[in-house]
N, C-alpha and C. Protein backbone atom coordinates (compact mmCIF):
# COMPACT_ATOMS: atom_id res chain seq x y z
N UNK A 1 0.84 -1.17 0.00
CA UNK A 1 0.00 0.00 0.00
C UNK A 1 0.89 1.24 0.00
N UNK A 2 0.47 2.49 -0.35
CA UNK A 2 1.08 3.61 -1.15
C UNK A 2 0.13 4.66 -0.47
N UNK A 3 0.83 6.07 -0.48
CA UNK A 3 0.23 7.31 -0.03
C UNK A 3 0.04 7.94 -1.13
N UNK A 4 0.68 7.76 -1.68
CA UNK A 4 0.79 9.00 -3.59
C UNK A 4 1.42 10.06 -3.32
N UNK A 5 2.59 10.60 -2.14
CA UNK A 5 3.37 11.06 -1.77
C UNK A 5 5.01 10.93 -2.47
N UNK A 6 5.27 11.48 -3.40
CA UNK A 6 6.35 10.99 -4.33
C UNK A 6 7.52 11.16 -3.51
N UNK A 7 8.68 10.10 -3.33
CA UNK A 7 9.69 10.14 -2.09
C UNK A 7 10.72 10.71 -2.88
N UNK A 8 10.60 10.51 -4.54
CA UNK A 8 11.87 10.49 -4.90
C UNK A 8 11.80 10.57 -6.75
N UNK A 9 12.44 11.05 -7.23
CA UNK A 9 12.74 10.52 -8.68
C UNK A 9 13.76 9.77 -9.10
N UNK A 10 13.68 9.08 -9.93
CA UNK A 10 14.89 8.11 -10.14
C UNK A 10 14.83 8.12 -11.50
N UNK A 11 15.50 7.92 -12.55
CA UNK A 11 16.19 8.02 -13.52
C UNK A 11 16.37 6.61 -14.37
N UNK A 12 15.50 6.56 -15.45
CA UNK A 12 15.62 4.96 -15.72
C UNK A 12 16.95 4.79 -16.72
N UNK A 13 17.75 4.00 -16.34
CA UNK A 13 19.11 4.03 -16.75
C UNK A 13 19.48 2.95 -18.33
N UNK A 14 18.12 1.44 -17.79
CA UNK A 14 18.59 0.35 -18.94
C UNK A 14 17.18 0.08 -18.77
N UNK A 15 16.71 -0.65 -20.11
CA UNK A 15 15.68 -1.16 -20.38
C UNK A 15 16.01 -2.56 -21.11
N UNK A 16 15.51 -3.73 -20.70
CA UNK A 16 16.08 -4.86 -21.36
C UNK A 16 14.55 -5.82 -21.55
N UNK A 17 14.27 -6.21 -22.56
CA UNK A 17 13.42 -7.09 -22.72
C UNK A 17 13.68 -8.58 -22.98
N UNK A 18 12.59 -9.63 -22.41
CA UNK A 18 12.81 -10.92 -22.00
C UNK A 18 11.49 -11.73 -22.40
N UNK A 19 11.38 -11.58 -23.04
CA UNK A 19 9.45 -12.35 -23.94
C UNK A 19 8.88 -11.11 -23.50
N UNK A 20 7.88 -11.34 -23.28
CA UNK A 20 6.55 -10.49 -23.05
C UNK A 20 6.91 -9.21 -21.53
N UNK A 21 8.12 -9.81 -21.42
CA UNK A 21 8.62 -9.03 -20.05
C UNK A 21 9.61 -7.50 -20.40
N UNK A 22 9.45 -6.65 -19.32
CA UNK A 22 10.38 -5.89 -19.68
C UNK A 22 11.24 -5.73 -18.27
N UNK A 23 12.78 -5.43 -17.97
CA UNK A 23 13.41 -5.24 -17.08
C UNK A 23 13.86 -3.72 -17.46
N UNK A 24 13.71 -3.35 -15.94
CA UNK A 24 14.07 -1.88 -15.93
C UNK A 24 15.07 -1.67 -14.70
N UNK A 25 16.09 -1.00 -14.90
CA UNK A 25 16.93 -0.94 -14.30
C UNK A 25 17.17 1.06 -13.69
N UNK A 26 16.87 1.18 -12.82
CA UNK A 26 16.89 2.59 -12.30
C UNK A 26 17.40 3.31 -11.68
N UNK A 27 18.10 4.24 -11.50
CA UNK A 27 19.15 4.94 -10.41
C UNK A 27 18.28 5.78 -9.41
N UNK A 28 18.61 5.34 -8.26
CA UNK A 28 17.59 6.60 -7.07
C UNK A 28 18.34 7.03 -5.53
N UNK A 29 18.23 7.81 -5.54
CA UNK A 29 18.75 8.21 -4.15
C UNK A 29 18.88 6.84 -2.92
N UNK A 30 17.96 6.45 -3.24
CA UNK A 30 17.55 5.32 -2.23
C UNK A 30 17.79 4.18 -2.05
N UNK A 31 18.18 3.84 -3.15
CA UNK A 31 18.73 2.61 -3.55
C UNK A 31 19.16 1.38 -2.72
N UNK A 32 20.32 1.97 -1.95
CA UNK A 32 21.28 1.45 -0.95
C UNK A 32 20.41 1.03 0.34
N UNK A 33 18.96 1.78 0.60
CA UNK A 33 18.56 0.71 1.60
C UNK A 33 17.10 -0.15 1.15
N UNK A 34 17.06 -0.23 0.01
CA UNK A 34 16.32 -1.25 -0.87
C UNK A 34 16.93 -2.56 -0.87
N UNK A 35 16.01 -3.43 -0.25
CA UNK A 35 16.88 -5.12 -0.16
C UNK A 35 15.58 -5.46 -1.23
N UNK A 36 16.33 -7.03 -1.89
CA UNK A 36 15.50 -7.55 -2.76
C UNK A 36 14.08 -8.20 -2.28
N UNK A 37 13.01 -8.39 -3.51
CA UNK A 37 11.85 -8.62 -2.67
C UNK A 37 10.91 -7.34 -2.09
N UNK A 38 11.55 -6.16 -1.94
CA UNK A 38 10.99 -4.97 -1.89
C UNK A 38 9.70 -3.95 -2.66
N UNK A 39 8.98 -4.19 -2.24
CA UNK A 39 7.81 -3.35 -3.32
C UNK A 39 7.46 -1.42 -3.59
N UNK A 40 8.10 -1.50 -4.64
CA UNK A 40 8.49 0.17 -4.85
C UNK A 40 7.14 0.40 -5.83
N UNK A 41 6.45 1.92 -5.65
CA UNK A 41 5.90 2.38 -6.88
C UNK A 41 6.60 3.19 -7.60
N UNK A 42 6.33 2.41 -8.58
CA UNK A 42 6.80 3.63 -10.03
C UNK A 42 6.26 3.90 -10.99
N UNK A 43 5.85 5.74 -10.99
CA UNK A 43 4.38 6.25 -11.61
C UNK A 43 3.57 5.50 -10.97
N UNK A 44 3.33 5.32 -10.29
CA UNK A 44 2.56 4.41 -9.39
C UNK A 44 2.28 2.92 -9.70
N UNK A 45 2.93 2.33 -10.00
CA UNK A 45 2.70 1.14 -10.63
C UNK A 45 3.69 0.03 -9.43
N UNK A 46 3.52 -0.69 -8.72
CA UNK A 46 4.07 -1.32 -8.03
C UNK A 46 4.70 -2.94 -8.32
N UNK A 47 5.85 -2.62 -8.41
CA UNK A 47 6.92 -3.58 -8.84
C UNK A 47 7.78 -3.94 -7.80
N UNK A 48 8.50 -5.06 -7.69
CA UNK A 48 9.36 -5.92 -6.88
C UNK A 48 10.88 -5.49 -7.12
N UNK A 49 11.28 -5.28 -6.11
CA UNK A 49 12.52 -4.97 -6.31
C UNK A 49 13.43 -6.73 -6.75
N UNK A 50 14.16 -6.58 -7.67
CA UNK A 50 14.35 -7.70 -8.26
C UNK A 50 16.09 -8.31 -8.35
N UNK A 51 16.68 -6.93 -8.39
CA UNK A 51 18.44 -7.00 -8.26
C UNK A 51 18.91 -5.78 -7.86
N UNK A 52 19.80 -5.12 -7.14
CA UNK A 52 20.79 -4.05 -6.66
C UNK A 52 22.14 -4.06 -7.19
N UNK A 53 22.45 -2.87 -7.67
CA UNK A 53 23.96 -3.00 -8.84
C UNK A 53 24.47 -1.63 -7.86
N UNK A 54 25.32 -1.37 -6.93
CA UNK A 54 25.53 0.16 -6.80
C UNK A 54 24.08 0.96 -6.21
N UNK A 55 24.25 2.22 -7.01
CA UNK A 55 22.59 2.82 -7.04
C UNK A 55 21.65 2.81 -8.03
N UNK A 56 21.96 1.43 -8.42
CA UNK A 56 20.55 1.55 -9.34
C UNK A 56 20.37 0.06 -8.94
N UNK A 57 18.67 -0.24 -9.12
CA UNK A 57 17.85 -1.47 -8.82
C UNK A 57 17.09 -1.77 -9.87
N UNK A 58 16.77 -2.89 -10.27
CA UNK A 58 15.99 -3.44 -11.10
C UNK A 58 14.89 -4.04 -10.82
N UNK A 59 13.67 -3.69 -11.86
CA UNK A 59 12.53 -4.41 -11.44
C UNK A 59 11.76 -4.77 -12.75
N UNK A 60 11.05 -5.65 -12.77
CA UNK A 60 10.64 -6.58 -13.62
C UNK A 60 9.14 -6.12 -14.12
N UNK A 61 8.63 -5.78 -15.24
CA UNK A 61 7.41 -5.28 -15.42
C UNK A 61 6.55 -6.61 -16.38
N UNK A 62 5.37 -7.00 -16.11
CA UNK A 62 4.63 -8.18 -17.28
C UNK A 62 3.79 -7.43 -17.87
N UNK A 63 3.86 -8.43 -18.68
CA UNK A 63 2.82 -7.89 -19.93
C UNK A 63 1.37 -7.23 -19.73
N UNK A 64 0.64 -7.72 -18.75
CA UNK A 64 -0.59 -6.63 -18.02
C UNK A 64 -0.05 -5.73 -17.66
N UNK A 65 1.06 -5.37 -16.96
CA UNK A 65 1.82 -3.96 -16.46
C UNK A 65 1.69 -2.95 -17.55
N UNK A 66 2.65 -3.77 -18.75
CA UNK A 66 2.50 -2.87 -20.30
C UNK A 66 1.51 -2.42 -20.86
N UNK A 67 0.47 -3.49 -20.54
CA UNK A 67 -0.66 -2.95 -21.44
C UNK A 67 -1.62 -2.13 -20.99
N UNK A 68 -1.27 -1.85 -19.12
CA UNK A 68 -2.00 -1.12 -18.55
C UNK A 68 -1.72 0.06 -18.82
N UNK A 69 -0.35 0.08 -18.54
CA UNK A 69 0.65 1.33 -17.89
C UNK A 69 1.19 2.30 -19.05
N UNK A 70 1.98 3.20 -18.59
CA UNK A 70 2.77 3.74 -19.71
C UNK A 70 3.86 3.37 -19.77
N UNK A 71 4.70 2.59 -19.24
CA UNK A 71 5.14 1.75 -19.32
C UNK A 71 6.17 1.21 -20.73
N UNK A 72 5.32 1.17 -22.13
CA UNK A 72 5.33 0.62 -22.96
C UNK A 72 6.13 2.03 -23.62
N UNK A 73 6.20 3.13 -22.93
CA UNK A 73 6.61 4.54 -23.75
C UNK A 73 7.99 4.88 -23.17
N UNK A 74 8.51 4.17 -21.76
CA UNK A 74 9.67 4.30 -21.01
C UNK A 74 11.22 3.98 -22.08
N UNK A 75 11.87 5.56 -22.05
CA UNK A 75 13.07 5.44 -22.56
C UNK A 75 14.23 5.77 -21.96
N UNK A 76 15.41 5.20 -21.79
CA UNK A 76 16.22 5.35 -21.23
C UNK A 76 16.66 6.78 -20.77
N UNK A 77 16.57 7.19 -19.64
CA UNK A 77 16.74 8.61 -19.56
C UNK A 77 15.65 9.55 -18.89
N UNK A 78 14.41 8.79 -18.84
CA UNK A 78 13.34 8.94 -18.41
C UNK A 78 13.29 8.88 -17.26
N UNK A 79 12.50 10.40 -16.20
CA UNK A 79 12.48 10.44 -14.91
C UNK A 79 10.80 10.10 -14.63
N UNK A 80 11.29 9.38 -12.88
CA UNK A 80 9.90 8.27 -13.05
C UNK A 80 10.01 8.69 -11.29
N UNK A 81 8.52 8.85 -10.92
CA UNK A 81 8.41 8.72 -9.93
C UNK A 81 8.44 7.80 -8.88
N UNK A 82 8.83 7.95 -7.64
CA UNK A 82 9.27 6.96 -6.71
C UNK A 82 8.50 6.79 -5.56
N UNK A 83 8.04 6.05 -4.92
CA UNK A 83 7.63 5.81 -3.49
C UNK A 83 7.48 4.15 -2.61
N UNK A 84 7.97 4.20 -1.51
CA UNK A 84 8.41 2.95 -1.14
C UNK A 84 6.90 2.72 -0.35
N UNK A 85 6.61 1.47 -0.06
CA UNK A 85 5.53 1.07 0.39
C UNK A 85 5.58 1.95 1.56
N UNK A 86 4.16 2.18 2.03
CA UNK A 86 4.01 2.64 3.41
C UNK A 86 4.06 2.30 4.32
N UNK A 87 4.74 2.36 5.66
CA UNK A 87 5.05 2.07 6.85
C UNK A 87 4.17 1.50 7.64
N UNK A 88 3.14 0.75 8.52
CA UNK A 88 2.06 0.34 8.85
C UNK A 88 2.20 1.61 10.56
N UNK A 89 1.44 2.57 10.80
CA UNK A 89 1.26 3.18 11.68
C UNK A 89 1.73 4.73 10.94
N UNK A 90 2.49 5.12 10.33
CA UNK A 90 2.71 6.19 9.69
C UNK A 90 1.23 7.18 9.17
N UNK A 91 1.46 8.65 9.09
CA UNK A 91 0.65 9.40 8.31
C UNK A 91 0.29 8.92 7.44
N UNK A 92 -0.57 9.00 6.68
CA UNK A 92 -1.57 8.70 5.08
C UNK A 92 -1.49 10.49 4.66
N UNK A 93 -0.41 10.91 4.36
CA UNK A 93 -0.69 12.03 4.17
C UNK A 93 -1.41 12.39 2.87
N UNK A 94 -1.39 11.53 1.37
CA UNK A 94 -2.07 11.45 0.47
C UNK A 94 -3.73 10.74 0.76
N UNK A 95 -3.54 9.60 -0.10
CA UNK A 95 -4.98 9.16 -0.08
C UNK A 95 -4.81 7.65 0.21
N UNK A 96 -5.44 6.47 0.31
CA UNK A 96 -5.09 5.06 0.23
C UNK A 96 -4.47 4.70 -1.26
N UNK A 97 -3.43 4.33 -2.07
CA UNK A 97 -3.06 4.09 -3.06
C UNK A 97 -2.27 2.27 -2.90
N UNK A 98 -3.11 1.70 -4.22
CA UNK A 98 -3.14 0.47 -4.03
C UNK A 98 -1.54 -0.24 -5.21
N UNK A 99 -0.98 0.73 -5.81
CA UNK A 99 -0.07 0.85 -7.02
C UNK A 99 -0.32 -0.66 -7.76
N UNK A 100 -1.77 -0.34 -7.88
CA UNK A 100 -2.22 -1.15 -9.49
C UNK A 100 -3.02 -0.19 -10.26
N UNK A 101 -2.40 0.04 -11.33
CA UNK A 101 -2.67 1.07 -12.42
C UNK A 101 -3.96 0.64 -12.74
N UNK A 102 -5.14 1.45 -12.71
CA UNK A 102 -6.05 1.07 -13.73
C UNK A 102 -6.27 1.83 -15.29
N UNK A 103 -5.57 2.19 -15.59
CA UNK A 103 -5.77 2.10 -17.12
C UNK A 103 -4.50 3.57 -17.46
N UNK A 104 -4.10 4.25 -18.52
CA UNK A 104 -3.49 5.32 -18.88
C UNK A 104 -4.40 6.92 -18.98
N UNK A 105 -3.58 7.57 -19.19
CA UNK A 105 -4.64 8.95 -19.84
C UNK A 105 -3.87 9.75 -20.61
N UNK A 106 -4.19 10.64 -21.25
CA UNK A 106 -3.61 11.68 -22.30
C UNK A 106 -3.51 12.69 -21.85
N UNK A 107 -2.12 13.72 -21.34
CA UNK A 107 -2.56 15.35 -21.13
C UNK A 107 -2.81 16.08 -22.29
N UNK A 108 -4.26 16.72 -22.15
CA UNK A 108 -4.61 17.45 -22.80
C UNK A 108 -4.43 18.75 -22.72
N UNK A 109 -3.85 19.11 -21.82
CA UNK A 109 -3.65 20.58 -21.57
C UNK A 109 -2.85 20.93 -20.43
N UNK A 110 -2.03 21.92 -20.52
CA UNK A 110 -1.06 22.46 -19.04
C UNK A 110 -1.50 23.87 -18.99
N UNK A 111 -2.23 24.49 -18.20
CA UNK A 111 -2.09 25.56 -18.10
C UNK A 111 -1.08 26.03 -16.70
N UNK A 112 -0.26 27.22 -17.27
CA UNK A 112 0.99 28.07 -15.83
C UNK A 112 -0.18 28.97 -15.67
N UNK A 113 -0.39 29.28 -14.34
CA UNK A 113 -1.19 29.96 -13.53
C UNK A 113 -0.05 30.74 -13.05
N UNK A 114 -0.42 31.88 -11.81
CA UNK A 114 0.47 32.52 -11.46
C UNK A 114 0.69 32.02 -10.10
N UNK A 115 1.95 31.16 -10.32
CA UNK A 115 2.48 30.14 -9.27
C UNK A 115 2.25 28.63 -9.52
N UNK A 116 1.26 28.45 -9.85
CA UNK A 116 0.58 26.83 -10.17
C UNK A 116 0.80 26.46 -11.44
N UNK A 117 0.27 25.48 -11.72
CA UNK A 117 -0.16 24.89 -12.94
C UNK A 117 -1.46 24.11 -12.82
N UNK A 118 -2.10 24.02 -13.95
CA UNK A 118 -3.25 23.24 -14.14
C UNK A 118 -3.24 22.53 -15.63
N UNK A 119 -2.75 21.00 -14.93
CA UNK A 119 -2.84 19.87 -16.07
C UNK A 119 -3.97 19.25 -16.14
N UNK A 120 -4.36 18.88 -17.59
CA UNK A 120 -5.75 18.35 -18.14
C UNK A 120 -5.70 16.98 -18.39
N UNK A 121 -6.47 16.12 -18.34
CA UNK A 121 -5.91 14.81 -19.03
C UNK A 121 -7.26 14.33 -19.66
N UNK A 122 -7.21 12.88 -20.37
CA UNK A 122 -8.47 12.35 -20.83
C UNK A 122 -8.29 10.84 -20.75
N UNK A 123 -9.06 10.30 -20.57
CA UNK A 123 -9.01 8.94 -20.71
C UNK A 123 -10.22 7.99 -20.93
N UNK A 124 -9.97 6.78 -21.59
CA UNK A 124 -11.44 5.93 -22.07
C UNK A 124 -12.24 5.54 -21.27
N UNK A 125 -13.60 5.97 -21.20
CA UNK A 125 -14.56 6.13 -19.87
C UNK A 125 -15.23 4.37 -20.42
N UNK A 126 -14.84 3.91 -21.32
CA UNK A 126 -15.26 2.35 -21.62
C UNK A 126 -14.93 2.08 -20.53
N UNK A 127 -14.39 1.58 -19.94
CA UNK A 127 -13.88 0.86 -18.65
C UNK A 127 -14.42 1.01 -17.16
N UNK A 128 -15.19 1.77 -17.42
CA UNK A 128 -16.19 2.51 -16.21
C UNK A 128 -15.28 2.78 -15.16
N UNK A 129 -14.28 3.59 -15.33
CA UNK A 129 -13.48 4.20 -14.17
C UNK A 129 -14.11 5.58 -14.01
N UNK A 130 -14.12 6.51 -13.03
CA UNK A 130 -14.97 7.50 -12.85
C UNK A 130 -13.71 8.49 -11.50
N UNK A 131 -13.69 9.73 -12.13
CA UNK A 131 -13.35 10.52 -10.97
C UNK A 131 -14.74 11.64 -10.88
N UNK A 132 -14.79 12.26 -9.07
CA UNK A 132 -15.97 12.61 -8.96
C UNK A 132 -15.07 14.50 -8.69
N UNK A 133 -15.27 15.45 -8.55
CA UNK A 133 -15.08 16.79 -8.26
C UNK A 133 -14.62 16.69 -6.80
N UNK A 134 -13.46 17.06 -6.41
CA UNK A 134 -12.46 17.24 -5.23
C UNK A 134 -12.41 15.43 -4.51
N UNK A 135 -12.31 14.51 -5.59
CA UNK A 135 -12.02 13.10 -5.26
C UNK A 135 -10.64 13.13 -5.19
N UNK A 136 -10.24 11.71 -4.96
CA UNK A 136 -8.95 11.47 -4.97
C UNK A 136 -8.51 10.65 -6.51
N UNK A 137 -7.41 10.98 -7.14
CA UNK A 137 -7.17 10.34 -8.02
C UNK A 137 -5.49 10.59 -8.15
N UNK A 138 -4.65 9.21 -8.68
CA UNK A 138 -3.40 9.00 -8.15
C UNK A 138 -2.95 9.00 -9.88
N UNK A 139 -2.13 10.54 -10.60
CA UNK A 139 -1.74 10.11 -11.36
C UNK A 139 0.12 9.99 -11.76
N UNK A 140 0.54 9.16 -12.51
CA UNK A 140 1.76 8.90 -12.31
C UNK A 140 2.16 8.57 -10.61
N UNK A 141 1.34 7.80 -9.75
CA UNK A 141 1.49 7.39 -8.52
C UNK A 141 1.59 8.81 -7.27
N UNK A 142 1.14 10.02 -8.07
CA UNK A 142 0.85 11.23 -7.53
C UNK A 142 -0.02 11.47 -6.37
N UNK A 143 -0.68 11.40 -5.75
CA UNK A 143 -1.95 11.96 -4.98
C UNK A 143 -2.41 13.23 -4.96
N UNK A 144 -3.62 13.23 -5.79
CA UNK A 144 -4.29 14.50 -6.09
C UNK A 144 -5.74 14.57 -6.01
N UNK A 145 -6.00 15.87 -5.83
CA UNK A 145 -7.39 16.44 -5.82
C UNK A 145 -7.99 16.70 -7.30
N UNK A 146 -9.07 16.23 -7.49
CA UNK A 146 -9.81 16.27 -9.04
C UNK A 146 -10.58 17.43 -9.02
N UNK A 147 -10.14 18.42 -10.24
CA UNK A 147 -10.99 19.32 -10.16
C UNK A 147 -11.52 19.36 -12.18
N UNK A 148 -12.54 20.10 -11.72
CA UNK A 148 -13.66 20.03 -12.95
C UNK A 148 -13.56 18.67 -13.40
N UNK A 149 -14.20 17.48 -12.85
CA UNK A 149 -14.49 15.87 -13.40
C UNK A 149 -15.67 16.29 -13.95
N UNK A 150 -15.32 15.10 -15.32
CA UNK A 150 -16.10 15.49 -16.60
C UNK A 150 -16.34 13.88 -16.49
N UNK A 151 -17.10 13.40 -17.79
CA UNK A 151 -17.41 12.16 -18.06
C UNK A 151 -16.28 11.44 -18.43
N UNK A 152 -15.45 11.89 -18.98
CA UNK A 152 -13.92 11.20 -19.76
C UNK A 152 -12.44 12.09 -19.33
N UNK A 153 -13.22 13.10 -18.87
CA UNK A 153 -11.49 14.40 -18.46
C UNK A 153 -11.52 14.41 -17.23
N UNK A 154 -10.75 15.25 -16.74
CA UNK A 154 -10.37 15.31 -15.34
C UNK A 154 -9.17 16.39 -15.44
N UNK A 155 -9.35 17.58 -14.63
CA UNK A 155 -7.94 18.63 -14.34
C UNK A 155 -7.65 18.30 -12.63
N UNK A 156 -6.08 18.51 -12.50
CA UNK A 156 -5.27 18.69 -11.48
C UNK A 156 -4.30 20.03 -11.10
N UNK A 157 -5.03 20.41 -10.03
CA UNK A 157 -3.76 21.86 -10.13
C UNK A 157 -2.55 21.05 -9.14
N UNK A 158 -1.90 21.75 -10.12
CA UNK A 158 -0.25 21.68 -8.74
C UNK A 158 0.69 22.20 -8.30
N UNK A 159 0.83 22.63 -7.27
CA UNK A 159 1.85 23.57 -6.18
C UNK A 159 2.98 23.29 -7.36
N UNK A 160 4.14 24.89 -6.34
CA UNK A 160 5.44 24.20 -7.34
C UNK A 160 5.94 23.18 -6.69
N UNK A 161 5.86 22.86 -5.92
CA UNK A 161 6.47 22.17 -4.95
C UNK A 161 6.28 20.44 -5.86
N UNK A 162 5.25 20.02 -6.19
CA UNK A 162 5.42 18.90 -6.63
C UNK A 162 5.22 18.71 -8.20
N UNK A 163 4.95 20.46 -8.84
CA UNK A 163 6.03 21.02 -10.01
C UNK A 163 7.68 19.99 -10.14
N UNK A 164 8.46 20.36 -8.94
CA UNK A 164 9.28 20.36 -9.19
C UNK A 164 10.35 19.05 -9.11
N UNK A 165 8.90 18.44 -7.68
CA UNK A 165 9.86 17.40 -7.40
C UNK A 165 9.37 16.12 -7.75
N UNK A 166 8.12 16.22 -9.05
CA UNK A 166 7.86 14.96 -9.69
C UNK A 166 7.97 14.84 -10.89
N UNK A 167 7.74 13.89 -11.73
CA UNK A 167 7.91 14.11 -12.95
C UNK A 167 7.00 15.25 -14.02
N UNK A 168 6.15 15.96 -13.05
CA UNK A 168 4.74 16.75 -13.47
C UNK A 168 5.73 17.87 -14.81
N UNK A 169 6.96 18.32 -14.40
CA UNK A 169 7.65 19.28 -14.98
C UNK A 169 8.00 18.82 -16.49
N UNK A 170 7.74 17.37 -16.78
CA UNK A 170 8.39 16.63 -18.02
C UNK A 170 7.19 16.76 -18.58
N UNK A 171 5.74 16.91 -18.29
CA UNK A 171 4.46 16.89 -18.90
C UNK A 171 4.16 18.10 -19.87
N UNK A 172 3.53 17.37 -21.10
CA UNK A 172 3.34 17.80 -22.19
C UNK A 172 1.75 18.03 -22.89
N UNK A 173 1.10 18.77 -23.43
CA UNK A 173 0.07 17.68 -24.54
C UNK A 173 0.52 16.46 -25.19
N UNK A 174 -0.36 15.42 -25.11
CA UNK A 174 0.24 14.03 -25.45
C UNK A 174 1.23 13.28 -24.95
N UNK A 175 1.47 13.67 -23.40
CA UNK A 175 2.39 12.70 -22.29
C UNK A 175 1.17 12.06 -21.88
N UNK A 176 1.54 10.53 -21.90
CA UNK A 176 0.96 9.76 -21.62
C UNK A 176 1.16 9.35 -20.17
N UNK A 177 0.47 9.07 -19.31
CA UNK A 177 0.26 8.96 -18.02
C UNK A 177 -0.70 8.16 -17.02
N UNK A 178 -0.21 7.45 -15.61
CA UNK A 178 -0.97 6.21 -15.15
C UNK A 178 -1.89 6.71 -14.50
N UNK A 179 -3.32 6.35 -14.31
CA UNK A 179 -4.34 6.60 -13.61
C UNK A 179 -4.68 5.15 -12.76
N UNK A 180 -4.65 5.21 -11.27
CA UNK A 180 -5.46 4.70 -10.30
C UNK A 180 -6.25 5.89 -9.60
N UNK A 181 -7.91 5.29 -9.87
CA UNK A 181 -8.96 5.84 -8.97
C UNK A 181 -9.14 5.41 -8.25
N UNK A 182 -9.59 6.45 -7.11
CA UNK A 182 -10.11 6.07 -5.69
C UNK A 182 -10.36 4.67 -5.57
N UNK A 183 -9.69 4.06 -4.66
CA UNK A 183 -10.21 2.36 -4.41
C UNK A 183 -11.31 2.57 -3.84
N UNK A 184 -11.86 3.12 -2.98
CA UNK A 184 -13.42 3.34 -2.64
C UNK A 184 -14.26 3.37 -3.33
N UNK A 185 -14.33 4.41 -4.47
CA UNK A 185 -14.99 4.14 -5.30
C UNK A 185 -15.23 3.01 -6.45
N UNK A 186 -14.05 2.75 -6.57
CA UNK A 186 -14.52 0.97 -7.37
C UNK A 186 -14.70 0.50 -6.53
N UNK A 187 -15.16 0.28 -5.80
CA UNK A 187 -15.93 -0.82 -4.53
C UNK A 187 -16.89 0.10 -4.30
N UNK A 188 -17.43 0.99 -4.47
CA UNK A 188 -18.88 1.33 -4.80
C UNK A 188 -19.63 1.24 -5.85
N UNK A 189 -18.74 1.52 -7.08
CA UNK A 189 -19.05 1.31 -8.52
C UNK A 189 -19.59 0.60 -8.99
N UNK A 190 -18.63 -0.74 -8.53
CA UNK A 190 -18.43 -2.52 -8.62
C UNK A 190 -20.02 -3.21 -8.07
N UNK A 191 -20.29 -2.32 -6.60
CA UNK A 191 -21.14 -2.72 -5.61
C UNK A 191 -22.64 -2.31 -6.37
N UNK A 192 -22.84 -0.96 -7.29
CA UNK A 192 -23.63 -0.79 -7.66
C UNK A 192 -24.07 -1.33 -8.63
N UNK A 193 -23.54 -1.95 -9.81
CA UNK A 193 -23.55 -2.73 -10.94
C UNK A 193 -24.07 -4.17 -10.52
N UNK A 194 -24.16 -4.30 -9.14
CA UNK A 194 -24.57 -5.83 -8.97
C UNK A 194 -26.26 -5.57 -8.60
């Protein structure tokens, strides 16, 4: 389990593919007290720590990972957000984050405010994922407040503060990006459909 509190960026260094698998190999501040077996999010996507070289660690992504995630767009050089599982008694200073991606989204828009920013995104409402107006929604393993939720869009404003210290600063029109919604709400969603 995950806060959506980004600890860290790390730097994806090697990308190596193995069938349907991809290995990613990453440099992070943190590295050195990562033992194997370890469950890290990245962009929120939660992977096993798999080997330790120095400061960089490797972790193993499958083919549902790829086809969820963005994942499939990761190039060497690419800064990726970081967060180590949560502590059991610690703050929840974000939201509950479960780092299983449910599906990607598209930024559609960045607006610079004076001080902020306000990023747009879109994504395929086929799948009946739903954000509601000041919900929680975790993107790139982020924790954020949803503002103006639409049927398929969704905007996020953001301090500079996590401007600066997530990958939010690399975001473009057409950066592709991971969405997990509120786990509450798919267990209401889920609950209502029956």
């Amino acid at each position: 389990m995950f806060t959506g509190i980004i600890e860290s960026l790390g730097i994806v260094k090697n990308i190596v593919k193995e069938g349907d698998n991809i290995h990613i190999s990453i440099e992070s501040d943190f590295t050195s007290e990562l033992k194997i077996d370890q469950s890290v999010a990245h962009n929120g996507v939660c992977l096993t720590t798999v080997a330790i070289n120095g400061n960089e660690y490797t972790v193993t992504a499958i083919k549902e990972t790829l086809e969820k995630s963005n994942f499939k767009h990761l190039k060497i050089g690419d800064k990726i957000n970081l967060e180590r599982a949560m502590i059991l008694g610690a703050r929840l200073d974000g939201h509950i984050v479960q780092g299983h991606v449910d599906q990607t989204a598209t930024c559609t828009g960045v607006i610079e405010e004076d001080g902020s920013w306000v990023f747009s995104f879109e994504y395929d409402n086929s799948l009946n994922n739903i954000t509601i107006e000041k919900g929680s929604v975790t993107v790139n393993g982020t924790s954020l407040t949803v503002v103006n939720s639409k049927n398929n869009t969704f905007s996020v404003a953001i301090i500079p503060y996590t401007y600066d210290f997530t990958n939010f600063h690399t975001f473009k029109i057409g950066t592709v990006v991971n969405l997990e919604f509120d786990v509450i709400g798919k267990y209401v969603a889920k609950l209502l459909e029956k």
